[in-house]
N, C-alpha and C. Protein backbone atom coordinates (compact mmCIF):
# COMPACT_ATOMS: atom_id res chain seq x y z
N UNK A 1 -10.77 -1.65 -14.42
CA UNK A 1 -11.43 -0.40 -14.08
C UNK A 1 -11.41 -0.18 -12.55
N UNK A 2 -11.01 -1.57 -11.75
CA UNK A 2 -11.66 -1.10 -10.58
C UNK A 2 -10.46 -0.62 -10.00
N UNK A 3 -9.35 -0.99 -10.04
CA UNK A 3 -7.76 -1.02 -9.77
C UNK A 3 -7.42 0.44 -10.40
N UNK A 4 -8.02 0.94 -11.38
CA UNK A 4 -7.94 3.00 -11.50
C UNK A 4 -8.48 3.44 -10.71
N UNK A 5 -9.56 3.21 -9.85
CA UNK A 5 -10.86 3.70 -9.45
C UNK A 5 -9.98 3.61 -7.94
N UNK A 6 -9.44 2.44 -7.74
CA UNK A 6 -8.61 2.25 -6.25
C UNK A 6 -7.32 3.43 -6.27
N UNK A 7 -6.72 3.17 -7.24
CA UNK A 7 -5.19 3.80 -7.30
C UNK A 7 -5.85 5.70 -7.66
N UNK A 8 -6.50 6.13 -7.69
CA UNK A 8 -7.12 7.73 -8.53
C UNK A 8 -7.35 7.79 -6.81
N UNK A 9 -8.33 6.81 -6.01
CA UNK A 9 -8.42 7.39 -4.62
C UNK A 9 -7.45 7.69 -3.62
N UNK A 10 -6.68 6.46 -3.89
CA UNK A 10 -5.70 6.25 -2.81
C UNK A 10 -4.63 7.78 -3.09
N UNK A 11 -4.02 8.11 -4.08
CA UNK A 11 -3.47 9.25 -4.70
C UNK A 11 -4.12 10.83 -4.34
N UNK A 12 -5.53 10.50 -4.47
CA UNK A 12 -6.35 11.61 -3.50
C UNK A 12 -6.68 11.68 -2.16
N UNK A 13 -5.90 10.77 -1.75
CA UNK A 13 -5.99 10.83 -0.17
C UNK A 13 -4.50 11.33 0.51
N UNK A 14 -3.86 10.18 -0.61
CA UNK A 14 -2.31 10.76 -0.16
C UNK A 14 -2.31 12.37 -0.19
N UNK A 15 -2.58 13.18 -1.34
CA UNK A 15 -2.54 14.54 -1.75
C UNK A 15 -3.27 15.32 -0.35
N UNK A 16 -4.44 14.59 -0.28
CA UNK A 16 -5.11 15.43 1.12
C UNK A 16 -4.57 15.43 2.11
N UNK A 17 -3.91 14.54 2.48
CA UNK A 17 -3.05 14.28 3.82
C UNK A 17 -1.99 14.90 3.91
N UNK A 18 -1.29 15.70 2.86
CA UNK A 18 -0.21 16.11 2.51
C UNK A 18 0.02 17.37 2.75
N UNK A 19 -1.62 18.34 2.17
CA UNK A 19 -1.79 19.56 2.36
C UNK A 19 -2.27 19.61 3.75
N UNK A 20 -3.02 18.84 4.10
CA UNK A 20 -3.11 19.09 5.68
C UNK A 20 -2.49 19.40 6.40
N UNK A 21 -1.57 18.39 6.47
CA UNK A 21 -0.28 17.99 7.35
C UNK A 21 0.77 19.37 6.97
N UNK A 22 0.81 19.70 5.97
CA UNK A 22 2.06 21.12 5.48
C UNK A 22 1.19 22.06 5.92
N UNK A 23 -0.02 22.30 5.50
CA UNK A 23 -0.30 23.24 5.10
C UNK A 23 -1.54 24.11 6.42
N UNK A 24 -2.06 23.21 7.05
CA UNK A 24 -2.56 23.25 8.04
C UNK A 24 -2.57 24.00 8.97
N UNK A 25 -3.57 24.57 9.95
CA UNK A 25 -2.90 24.59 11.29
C UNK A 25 -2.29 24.30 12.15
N UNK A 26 -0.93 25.04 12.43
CA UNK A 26 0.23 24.02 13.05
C UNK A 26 1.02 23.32 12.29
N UNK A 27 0.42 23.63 10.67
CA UNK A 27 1.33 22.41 9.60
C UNK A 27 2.76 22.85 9.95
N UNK A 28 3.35 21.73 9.20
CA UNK A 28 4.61 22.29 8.91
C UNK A 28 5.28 23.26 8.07
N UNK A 29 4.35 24.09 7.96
CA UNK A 29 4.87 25.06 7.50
C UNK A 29 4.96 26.45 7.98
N UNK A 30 4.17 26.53 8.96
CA UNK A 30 4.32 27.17 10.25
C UNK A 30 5.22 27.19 11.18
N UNK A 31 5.27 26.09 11.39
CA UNK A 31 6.72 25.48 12.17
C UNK A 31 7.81 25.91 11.73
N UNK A 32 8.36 26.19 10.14
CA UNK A 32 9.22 26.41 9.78
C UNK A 32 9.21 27.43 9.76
N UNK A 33 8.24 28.55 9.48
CA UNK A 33 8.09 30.17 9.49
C UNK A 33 8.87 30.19 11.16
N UNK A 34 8.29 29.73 12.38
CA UNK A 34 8.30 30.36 13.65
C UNK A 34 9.76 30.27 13.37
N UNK A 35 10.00 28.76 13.32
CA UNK A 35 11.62 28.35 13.39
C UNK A 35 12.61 29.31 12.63
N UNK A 36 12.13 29.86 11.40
CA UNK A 36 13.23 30.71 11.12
C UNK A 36 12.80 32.12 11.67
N UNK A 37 12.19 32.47 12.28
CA UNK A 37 12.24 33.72 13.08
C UNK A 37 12.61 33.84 14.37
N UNK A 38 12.86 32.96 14.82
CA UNK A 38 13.34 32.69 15.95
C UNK A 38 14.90 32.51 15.31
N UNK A 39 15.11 31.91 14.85
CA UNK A 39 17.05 31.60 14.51
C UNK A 39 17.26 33.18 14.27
N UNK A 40 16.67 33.72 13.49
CA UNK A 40 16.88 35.50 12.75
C UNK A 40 17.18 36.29 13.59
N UNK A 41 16.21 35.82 14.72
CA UNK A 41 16.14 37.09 16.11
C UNK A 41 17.29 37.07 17.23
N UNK A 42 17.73 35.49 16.87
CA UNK A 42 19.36 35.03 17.62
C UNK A 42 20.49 35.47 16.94
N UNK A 43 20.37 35.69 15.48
CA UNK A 43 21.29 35.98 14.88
C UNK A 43 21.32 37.41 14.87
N UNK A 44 20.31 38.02 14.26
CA UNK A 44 20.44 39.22 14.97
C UNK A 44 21.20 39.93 16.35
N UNK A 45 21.24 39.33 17.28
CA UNK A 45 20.98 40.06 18.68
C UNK A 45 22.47 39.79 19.16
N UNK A 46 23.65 38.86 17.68
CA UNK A 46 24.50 38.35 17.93
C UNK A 46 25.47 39.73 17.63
N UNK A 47 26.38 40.38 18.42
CA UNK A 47 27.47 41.57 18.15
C UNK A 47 28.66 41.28 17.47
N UNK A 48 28.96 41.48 16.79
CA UNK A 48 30.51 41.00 16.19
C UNK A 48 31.59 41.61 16.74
């Protein structure tokens, strides 16, 4: 019982750390929004 009780936490911590870290302020997923608006605005501005 106690080894579910360890492994159910540890799994809910991983998960929290996960959304933080992505999802966050500054997550990475922000990062990737700026990053592709910035490449868009280069590609854009590129003349053929």
């Amino acid at each position: 019982m106690r080894q579910i009780l360890m492994t159910a936490l540890l799994i809910a911590t991983v998960v929290a750390v996960y959304i933080s870290v992505s999802r966050g302020d500054g997550g990475t997923e922000s990062h990737i929004h700026s990053s592709g608006t910035v490449m868009a605005d280069g590609i854009s501005r590129i003349s053929p």
